[in-house]
C-alpha atoms as a PDB file:
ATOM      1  CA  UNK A   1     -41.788  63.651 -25.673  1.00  0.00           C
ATOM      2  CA  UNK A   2     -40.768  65.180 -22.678  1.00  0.00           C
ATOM      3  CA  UNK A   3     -38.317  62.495 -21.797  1.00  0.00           C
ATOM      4  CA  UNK A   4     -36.954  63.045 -25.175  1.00  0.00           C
ATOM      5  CA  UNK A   5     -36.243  66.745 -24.272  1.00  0.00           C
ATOM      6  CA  UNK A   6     -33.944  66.035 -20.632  1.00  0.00           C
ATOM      7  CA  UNK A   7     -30.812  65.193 -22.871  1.00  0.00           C
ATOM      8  CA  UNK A   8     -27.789  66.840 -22.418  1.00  0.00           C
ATOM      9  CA  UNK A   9     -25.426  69.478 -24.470  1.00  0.00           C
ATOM     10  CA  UNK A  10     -23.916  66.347 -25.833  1.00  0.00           C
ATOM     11  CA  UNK A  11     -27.530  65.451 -27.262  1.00  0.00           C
ATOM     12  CA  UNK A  12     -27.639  62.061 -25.096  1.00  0.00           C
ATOM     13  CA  UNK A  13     -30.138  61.216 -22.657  1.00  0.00           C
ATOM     14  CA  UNK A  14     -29.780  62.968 -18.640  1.00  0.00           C
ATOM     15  CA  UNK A  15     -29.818  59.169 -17.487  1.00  0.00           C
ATOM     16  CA  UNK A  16     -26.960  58.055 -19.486  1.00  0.00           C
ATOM     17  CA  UNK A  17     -24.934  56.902 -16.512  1.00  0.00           C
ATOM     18  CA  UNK A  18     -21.413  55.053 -16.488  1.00  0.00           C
ATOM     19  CA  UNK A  19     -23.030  52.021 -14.285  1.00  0.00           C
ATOM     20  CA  UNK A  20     -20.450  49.973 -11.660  1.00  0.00           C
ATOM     21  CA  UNK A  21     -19.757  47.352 -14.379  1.00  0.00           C
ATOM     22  CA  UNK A  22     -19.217  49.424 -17.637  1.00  0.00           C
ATOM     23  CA  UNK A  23     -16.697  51.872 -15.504  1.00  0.00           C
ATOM     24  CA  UNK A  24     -14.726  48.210 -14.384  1.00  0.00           C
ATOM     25  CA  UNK A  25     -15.013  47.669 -17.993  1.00  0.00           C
ATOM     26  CA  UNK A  26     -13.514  50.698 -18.808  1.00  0.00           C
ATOM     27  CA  UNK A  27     -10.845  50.213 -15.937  1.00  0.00           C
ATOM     28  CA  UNK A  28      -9.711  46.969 -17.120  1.00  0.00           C
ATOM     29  CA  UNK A  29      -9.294  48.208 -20.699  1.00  0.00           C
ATOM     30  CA  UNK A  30      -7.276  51.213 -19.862  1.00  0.00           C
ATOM     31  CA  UNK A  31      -5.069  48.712 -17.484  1.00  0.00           C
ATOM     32  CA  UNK A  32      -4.061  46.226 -19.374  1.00  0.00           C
ATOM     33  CA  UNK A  33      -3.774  48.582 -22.319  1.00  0.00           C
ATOM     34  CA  UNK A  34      -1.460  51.224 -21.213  1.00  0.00           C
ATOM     35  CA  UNK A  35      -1.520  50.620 -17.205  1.00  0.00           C
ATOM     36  CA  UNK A  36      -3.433  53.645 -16.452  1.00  0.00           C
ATOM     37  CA  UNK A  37      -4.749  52.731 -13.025  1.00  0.00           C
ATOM     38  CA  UNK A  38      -8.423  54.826 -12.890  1.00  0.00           C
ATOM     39  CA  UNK A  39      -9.562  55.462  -9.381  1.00  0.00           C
ATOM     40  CA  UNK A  40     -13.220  55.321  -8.744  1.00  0.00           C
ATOM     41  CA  UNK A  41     -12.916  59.148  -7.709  1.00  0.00           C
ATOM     42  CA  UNK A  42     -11.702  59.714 -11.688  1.00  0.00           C
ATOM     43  CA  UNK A  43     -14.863  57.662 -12.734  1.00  0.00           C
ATOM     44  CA  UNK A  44     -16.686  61.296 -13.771  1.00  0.00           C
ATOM     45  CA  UNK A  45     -13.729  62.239 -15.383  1.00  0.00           C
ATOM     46  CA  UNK A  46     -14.478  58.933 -17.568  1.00  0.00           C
ATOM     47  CA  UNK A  47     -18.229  59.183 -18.067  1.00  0.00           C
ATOM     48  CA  UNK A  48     -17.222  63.170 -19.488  1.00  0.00           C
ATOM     49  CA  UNK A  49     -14.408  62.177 -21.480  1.00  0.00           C
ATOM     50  CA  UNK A  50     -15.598  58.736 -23.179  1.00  0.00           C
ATOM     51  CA  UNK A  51     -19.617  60.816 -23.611  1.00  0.00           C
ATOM     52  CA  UNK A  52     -18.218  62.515 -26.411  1.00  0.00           C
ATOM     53  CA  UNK A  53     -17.582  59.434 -27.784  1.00  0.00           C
ATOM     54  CA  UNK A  54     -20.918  57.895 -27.683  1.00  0.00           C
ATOM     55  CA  UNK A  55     -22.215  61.420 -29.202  1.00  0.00           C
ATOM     56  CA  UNK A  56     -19.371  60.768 -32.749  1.00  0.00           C
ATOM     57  CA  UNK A  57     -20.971  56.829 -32.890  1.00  0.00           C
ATOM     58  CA  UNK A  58     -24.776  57.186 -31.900  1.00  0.00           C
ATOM     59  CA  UNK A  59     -24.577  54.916 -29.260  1.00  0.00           C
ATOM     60  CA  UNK A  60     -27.797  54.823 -26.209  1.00  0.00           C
ATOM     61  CA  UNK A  61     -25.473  54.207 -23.968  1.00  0.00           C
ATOM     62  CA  UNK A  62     -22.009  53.051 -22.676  1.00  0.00           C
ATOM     63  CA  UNK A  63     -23.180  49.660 -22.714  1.00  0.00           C
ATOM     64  CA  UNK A  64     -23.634  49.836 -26.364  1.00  0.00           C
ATOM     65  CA  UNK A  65     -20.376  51.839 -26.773  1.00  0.00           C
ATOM     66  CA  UNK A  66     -18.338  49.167 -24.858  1.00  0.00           C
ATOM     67  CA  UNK A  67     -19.521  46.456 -26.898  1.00  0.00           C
ATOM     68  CA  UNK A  68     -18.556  47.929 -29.894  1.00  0.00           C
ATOM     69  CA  UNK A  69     -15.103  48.961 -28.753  1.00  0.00           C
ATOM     70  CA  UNK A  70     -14.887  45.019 -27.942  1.00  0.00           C
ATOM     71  CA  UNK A  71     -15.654  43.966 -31.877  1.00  0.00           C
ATOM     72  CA  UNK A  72     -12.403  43.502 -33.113  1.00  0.00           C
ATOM     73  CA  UNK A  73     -13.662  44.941 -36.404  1.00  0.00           C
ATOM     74  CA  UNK A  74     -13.819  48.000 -34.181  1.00  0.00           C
ATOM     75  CA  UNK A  75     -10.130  48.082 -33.289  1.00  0.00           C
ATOM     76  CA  UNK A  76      -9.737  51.704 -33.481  1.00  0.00           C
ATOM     77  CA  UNK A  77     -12.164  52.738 -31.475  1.00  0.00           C
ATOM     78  CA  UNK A  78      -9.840  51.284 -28.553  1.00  0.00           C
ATOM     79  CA  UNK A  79      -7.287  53.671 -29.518  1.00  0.00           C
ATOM     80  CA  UNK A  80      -9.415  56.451 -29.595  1.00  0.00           C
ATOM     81  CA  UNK A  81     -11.186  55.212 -26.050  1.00  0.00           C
ATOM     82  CA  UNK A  82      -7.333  55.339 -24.754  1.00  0.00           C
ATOM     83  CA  UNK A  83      -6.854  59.139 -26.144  1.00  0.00           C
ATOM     84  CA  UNK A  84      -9.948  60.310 -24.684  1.00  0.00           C
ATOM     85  CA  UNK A  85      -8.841  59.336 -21.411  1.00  0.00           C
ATOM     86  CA  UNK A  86      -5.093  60.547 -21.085  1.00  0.00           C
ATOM     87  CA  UNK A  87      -5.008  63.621 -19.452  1.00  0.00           C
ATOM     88  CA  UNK A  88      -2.847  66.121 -21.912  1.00  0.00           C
ATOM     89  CA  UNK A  89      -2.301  68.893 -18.902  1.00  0.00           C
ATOM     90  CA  UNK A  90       1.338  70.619 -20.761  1.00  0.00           C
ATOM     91  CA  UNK A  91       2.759  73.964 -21.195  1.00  0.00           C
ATOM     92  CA  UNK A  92       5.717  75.378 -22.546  1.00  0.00           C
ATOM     93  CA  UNK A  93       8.715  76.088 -19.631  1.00  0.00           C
ATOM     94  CA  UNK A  94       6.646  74.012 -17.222  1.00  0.00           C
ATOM     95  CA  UNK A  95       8.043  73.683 -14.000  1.00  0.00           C
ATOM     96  CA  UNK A  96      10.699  76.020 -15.040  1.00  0.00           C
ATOM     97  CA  UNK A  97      13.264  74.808 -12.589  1.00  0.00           C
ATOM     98  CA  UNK A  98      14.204  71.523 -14.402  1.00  0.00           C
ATOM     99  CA  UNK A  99      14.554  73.744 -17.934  1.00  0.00           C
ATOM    100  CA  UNK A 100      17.130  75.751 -15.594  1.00  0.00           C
ATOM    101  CA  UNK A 101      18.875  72.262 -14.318  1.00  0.00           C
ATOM    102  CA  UNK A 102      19.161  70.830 -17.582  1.00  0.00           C
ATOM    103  CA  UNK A 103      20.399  74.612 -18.717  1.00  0.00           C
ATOM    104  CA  UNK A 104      23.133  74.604 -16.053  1.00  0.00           C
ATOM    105  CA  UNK A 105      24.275  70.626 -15.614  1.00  0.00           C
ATOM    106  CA  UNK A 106      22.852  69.046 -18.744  1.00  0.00           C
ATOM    107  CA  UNK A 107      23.764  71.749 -21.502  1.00  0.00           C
ATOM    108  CA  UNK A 108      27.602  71.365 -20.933  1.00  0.00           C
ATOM    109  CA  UNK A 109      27.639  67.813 -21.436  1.00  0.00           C
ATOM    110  CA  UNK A 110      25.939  67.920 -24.726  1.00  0.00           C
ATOM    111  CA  UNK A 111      28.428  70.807 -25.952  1.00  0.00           C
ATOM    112  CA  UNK A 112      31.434  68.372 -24.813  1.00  0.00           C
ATOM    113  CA  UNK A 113      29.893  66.031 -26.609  1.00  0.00           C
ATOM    114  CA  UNK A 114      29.497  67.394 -30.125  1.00  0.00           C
ATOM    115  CA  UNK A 115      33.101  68.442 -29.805  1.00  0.00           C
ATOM    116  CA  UNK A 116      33.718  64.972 -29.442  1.00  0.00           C
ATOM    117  CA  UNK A 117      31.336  64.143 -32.653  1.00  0.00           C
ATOM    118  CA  UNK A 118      29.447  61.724 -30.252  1.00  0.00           C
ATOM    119  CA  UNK A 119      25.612  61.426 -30.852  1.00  0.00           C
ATOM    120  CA  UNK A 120      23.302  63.433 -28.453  1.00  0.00           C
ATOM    121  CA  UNK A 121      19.799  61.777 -27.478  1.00  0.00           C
ATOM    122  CA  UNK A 122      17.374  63.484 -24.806  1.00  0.00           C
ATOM    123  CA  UNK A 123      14.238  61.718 -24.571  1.00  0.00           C
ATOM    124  CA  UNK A 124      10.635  63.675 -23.542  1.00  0.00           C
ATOM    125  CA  UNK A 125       8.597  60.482 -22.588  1.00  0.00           C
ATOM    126  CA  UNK A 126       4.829  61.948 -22.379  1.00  0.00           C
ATOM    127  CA  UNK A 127       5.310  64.544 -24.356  1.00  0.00           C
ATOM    128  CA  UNK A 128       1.750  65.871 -25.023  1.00  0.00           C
ATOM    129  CA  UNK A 129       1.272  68.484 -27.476  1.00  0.00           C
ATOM    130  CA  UNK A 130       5.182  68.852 -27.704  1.00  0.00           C
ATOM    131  CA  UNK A 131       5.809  71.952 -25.415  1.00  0.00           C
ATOM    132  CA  UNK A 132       8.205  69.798 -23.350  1.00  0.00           C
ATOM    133  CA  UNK A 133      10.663  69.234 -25.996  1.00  0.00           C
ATOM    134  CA  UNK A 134       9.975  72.223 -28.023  1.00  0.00           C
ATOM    135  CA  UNK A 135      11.211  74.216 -24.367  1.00  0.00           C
ATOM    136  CA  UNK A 136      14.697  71.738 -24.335  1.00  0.00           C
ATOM    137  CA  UNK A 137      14.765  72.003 -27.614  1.00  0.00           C
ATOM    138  CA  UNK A 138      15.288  75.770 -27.705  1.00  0.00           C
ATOM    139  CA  UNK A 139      17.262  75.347 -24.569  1.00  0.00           C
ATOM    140  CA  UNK A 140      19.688  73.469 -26.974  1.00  0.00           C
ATOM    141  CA  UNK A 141      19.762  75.846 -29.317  1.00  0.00           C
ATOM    142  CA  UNK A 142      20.905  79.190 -27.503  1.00  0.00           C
ATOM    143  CA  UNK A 143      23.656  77.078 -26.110  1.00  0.00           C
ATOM    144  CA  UNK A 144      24.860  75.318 -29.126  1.00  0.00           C
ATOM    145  CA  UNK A 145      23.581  77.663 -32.101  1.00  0.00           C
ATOM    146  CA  UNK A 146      24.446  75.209 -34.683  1.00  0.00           C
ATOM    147  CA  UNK A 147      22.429  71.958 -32.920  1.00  0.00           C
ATOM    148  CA  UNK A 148      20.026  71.050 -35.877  1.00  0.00           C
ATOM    149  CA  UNK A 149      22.999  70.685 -37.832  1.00  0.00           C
ATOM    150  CA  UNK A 150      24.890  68.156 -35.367  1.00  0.00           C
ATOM    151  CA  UNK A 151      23.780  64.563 -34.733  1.00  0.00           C
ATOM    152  CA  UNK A 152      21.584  65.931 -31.681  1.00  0.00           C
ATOM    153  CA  UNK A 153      17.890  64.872 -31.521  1.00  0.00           C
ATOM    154  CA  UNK A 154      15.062  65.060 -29.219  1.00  0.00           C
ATOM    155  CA  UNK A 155      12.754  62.347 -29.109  1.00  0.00           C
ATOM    156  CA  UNK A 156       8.996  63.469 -28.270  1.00  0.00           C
ATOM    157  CA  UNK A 157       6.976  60.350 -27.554  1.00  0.00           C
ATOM    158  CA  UNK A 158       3.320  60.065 -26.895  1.00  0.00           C
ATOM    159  CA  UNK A 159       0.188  57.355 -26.688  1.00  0.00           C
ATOM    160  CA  UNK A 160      -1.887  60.257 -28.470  1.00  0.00           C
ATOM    161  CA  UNK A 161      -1.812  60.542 -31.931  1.00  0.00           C
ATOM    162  CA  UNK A 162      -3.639  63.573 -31.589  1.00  0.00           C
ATOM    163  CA  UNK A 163      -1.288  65.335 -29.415  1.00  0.00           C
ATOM    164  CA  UNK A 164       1.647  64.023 -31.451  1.00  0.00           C
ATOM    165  CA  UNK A 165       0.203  66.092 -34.738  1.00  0.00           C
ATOM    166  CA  UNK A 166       0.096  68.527 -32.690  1.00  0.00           C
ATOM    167  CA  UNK A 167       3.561  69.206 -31.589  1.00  0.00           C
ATOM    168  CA  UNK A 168       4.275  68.392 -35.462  1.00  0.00           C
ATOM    169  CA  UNK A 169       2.325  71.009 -36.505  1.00  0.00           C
ATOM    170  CA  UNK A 170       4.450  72.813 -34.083  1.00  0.00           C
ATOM    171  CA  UNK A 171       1.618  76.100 -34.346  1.00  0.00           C
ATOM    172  CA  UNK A 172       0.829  77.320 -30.691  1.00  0.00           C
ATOM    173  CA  UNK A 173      -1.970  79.816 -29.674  1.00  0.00           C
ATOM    174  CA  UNK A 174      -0.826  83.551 -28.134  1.00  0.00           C
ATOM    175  CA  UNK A 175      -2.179  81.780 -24.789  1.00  0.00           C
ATOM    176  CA  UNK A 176      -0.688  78.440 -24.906  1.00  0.00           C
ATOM    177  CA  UNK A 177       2.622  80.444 -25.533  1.00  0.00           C
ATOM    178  CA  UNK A 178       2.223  82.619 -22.867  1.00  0.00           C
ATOM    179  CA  UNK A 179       4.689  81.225 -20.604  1.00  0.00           C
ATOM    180  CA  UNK A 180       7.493  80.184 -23.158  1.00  0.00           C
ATOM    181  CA  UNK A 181      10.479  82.602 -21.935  1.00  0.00           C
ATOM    182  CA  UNK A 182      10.060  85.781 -24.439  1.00  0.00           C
ATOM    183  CA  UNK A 183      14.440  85.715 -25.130  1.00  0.00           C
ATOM    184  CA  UNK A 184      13.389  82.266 -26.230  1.00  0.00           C
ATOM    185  CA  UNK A 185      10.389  82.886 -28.364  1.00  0.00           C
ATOM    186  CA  UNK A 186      12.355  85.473 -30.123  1.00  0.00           C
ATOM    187  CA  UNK A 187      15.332  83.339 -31.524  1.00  0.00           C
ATOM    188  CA  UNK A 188      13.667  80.091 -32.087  1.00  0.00           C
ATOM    189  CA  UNK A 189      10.096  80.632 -32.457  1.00  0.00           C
ATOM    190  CA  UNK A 190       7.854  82.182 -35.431  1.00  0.00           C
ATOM    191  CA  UNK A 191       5.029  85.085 -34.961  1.00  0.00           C
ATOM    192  CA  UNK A 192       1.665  83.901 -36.537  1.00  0.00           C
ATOM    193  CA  UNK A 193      -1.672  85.825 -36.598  1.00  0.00           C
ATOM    194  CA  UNK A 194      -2.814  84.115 -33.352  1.00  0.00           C
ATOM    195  CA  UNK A 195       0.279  82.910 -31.952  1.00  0.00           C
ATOM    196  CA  UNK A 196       4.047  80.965 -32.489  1.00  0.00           C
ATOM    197  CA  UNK A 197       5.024  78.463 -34.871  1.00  0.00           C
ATOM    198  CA  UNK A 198       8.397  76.242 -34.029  1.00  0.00           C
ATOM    199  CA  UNK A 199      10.928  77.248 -36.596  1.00  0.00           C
ATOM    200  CA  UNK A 200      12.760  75.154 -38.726  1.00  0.00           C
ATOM    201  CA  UNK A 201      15.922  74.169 -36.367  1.00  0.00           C
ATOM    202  CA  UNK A 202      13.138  73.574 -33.654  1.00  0.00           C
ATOM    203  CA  UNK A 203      11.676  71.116 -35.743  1.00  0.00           C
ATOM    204  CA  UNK A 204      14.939  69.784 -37.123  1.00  0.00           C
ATOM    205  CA  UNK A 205      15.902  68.824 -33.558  1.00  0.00           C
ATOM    206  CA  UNK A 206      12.774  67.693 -32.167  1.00  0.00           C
ATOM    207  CA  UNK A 207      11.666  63.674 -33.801  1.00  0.00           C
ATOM    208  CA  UNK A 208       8.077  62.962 -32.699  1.00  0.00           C
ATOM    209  CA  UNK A 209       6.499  59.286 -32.576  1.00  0.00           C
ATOM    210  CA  UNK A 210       4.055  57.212 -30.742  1.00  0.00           C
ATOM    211  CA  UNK A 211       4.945  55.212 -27.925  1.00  0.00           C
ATOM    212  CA  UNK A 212       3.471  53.343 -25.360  1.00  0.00           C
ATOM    213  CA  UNK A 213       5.250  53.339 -22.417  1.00  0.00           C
ATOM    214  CA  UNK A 214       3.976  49.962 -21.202  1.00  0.00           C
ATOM    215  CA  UNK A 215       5.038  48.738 -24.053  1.00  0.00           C
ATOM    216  CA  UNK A 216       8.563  47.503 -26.294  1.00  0.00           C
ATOM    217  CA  UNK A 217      11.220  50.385 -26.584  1.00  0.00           C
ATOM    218  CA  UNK A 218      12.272  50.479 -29.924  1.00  0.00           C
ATOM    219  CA  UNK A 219      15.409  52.909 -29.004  1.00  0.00           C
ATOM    220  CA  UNK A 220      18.532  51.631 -28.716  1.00  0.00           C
ATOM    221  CA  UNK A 221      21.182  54.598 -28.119  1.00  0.00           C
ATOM    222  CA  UNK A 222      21.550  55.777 -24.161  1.00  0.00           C
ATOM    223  CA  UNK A 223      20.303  59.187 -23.595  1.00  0.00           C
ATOM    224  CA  UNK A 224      21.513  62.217 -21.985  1.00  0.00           C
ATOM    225  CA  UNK A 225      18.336  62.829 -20.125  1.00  0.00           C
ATOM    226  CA  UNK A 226      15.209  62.153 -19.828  1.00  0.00           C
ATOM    227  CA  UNK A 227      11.820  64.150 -19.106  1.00  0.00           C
ATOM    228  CA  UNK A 228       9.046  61.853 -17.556  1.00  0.00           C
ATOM    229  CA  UNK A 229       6.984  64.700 -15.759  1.00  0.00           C
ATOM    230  CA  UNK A 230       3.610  63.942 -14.727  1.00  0.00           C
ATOM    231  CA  UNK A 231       3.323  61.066 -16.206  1.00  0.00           C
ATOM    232  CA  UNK A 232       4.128  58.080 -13.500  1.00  0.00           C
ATOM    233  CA  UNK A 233       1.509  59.501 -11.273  1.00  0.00           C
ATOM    234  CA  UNK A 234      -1.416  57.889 -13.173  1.00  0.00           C
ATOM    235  CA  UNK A 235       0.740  54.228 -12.841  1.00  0.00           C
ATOM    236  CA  UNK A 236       0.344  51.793 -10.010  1.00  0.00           C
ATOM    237  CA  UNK A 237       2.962  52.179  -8.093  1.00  0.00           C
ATOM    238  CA  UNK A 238       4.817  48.377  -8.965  1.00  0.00           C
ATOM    239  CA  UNK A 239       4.321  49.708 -12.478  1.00  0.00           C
ATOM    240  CA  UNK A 240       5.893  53.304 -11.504  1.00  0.00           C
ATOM    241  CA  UNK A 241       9.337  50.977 -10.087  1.00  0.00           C
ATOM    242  CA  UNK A 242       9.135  49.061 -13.393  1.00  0.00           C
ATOM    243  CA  UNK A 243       9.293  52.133 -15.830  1.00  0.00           C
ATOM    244  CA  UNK A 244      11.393  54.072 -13.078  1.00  0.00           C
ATOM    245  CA  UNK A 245      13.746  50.586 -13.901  1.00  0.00           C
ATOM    246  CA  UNK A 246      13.467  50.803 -17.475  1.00  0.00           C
ATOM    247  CA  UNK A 247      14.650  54.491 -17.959  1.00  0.00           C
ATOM    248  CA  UNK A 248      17.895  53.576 -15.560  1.00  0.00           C
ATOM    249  CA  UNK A 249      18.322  51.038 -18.357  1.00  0.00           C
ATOM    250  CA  UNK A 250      18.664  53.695 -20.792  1.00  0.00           C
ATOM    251  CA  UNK A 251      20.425  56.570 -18.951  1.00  0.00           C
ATOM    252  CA  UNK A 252      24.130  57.250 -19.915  1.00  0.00           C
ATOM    253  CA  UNK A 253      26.213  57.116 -16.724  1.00  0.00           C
ATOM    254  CA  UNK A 254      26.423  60.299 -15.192  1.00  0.00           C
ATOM    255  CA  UNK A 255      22.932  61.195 -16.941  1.00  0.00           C
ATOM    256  CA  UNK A 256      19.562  62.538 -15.654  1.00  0.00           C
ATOM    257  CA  UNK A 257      16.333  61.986 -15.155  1.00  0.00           C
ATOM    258  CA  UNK A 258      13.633  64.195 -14.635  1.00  0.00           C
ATOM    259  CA  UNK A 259      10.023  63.914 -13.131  1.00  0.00           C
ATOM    260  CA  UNK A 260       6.771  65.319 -12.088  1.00  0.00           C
ATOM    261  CA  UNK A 261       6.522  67.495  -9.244  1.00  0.00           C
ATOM    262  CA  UNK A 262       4.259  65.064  -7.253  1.00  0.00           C
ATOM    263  CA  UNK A 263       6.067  61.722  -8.221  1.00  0.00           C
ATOM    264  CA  UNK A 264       9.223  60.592  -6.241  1.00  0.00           C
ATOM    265  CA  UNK A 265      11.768  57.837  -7.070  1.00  0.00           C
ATOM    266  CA  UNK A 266      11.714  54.780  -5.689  1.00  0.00           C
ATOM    267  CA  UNK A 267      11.929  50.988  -6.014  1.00  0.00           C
ATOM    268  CA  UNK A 268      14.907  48.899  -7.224  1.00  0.00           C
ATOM    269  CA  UNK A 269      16.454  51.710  -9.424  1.00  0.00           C
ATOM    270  CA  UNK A 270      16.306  53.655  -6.602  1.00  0.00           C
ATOM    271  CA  UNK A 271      20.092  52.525  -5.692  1.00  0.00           C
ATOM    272  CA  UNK A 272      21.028  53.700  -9.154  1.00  0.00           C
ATOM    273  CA  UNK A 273      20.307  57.366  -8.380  1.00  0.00           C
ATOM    274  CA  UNK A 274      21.190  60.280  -6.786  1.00  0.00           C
ATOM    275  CA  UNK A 275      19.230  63.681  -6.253  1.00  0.00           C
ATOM    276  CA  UNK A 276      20.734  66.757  -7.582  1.00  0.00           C
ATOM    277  CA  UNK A 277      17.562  68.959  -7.364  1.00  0.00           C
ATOM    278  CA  UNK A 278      13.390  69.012  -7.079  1.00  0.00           C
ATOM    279  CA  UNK A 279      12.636  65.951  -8.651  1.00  0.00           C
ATOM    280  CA  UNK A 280      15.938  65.589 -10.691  1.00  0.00           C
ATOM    281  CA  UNK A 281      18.009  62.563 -10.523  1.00  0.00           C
ATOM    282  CA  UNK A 282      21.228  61.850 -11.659  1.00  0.00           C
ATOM    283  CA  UNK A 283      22.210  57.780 -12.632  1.00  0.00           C
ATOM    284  CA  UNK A 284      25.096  56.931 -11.065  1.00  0.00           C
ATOM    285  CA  UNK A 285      27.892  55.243 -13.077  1.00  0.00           C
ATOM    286  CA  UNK A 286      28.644  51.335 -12.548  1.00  0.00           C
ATOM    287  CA  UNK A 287      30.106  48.399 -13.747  1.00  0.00           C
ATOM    288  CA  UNK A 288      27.447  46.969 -16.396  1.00  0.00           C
ATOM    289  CA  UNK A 289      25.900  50.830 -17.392  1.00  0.00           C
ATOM    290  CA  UNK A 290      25.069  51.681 -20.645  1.00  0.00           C
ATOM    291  CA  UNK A 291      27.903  53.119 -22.429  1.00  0.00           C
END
């Protein structure tokens, strides 16, 4: 009986550890699923995040838990293993000096293009809760009133489903809007009881979907820039050049790309950039480019 009562606020047992070869389980999966590397030092990180999980199924243990996430009748529980994981650290305005960038560089492009009637694509890669591209979006709009009316669209993509309903739901709490620019809040954003809701142009602009980054691209129209903040750090670093690769490959000439504060550009697409600010990027035009 008394072993029975040294459980923990989850209701599992005090003992329930994350052994050596259920945490290079749970490595491997999250690798080769969406190249997440996890560092031993993240491996209590793991045993918090995936406990919850066990608590949901009933499982003993992790043991138990890992063998059912491996019965393929038990398919979504890998997708749900994969969401517990990601870490879903957003806010609205973050890192405030790329939302000025893309303001003062970005903004005049995209009104030069719908005077042209060309299509406008800005990508948020790692979107979260939808913050990110609720900020651009909004950005957009006290430049170019009339944007949810013109072929302009922000694409919010995410490995969380979770997250993704989230940002649909577009409904933020007073303290998770705390830091979205009040002259902003005011023209594109809703007052609830506890909070802001995204109003209708917001959501007009802003086209949520899941994505995995390690995965096929289904997009086939160049964008004007893209937002990867935050996100490369948690990729080895071949993996990092890879993706770094990939979003040259679908960069207008003459476009950006932005990323996290820690995370620097490098590898082969290196060559294909040039710095224009704190972790801002500009591709630079060449024969071959996406037009």
């Amino acid at each position: 009986m008394e072993a029975l009562l040294r459980t923990t606020a989850e209701g599992l047992p005090l003992d329930t550890v994350l052994s050596d070869k259920a945490f290079r389980t749970v490595q491997a999966l999250v690798h080769e699923r969406i190249g997440i590397n996890l560092t031993d030092a993240k491996r209590d990180l793991v045993r918090t995040r995936l406990i919850k999980r066990l608590r949901v199924l009933q499982c003993s243990g992790f043991d138990e838990y890992l063998d059912y996430v491996a019965d393929p009748a038990n398919a979504g529980e890998l997708q749900q293993l994969m969401m517990a994981i990601t870490t879903n650290v957003t806010d609205f305005n973050r890192e405030p000096h790329h939302f000025r960038h893309f303001r003062d560089h970005v903004v005049p492009v995209l009104r030069q293009r719908v005077a042209e009637r060309q299509p406008v694509r800005i990508w948020s890669a790692g979107c979260s809760d939808g913050r990110e591209p609720y900020t651009l979006g909004a950005v957009i709009l006290d430049a170019i009133p009339d944007a949810a009316r013109r072929d302009i669209r922000i694409l919010a993509t995410d490995i969380d489903a979770n997250m993704l309903d989230r940002g649909r739901s577009g409904r933020y709490s007073a303290e998770n809007a705390g830091k979205l620019p009040q002259e902003l809040a005011s023209r594109w954003f809703e007052r609830t009881a506890d909070g802001v809701e995204a109003g209708q142009d917001l959501r007009t602009l802003v086209a949520f979907r899941e994505l995995n980054l390690i995965g096929e691209w289904p997009m086939r129209r160049p964008f004007e820039a893209i937002f990867c903040r935050n996100v490369l750090i948690y990729f080895a670093r071949d993996l990092q050049a890879k993706l770094l690769q990939r979003f040259s490959e679908r960069l207008k000439p003459g476009a950006h790309l932005y990323i996290g504060h820690s995370e620097r550009m490098h590898g082969p697409a290196a060559s294909r950039f040039e710095q224009t600010d704190i972790t801002t990027y500009r591709f630079l035009p060449s024969t071959g480019s996406v037009q």
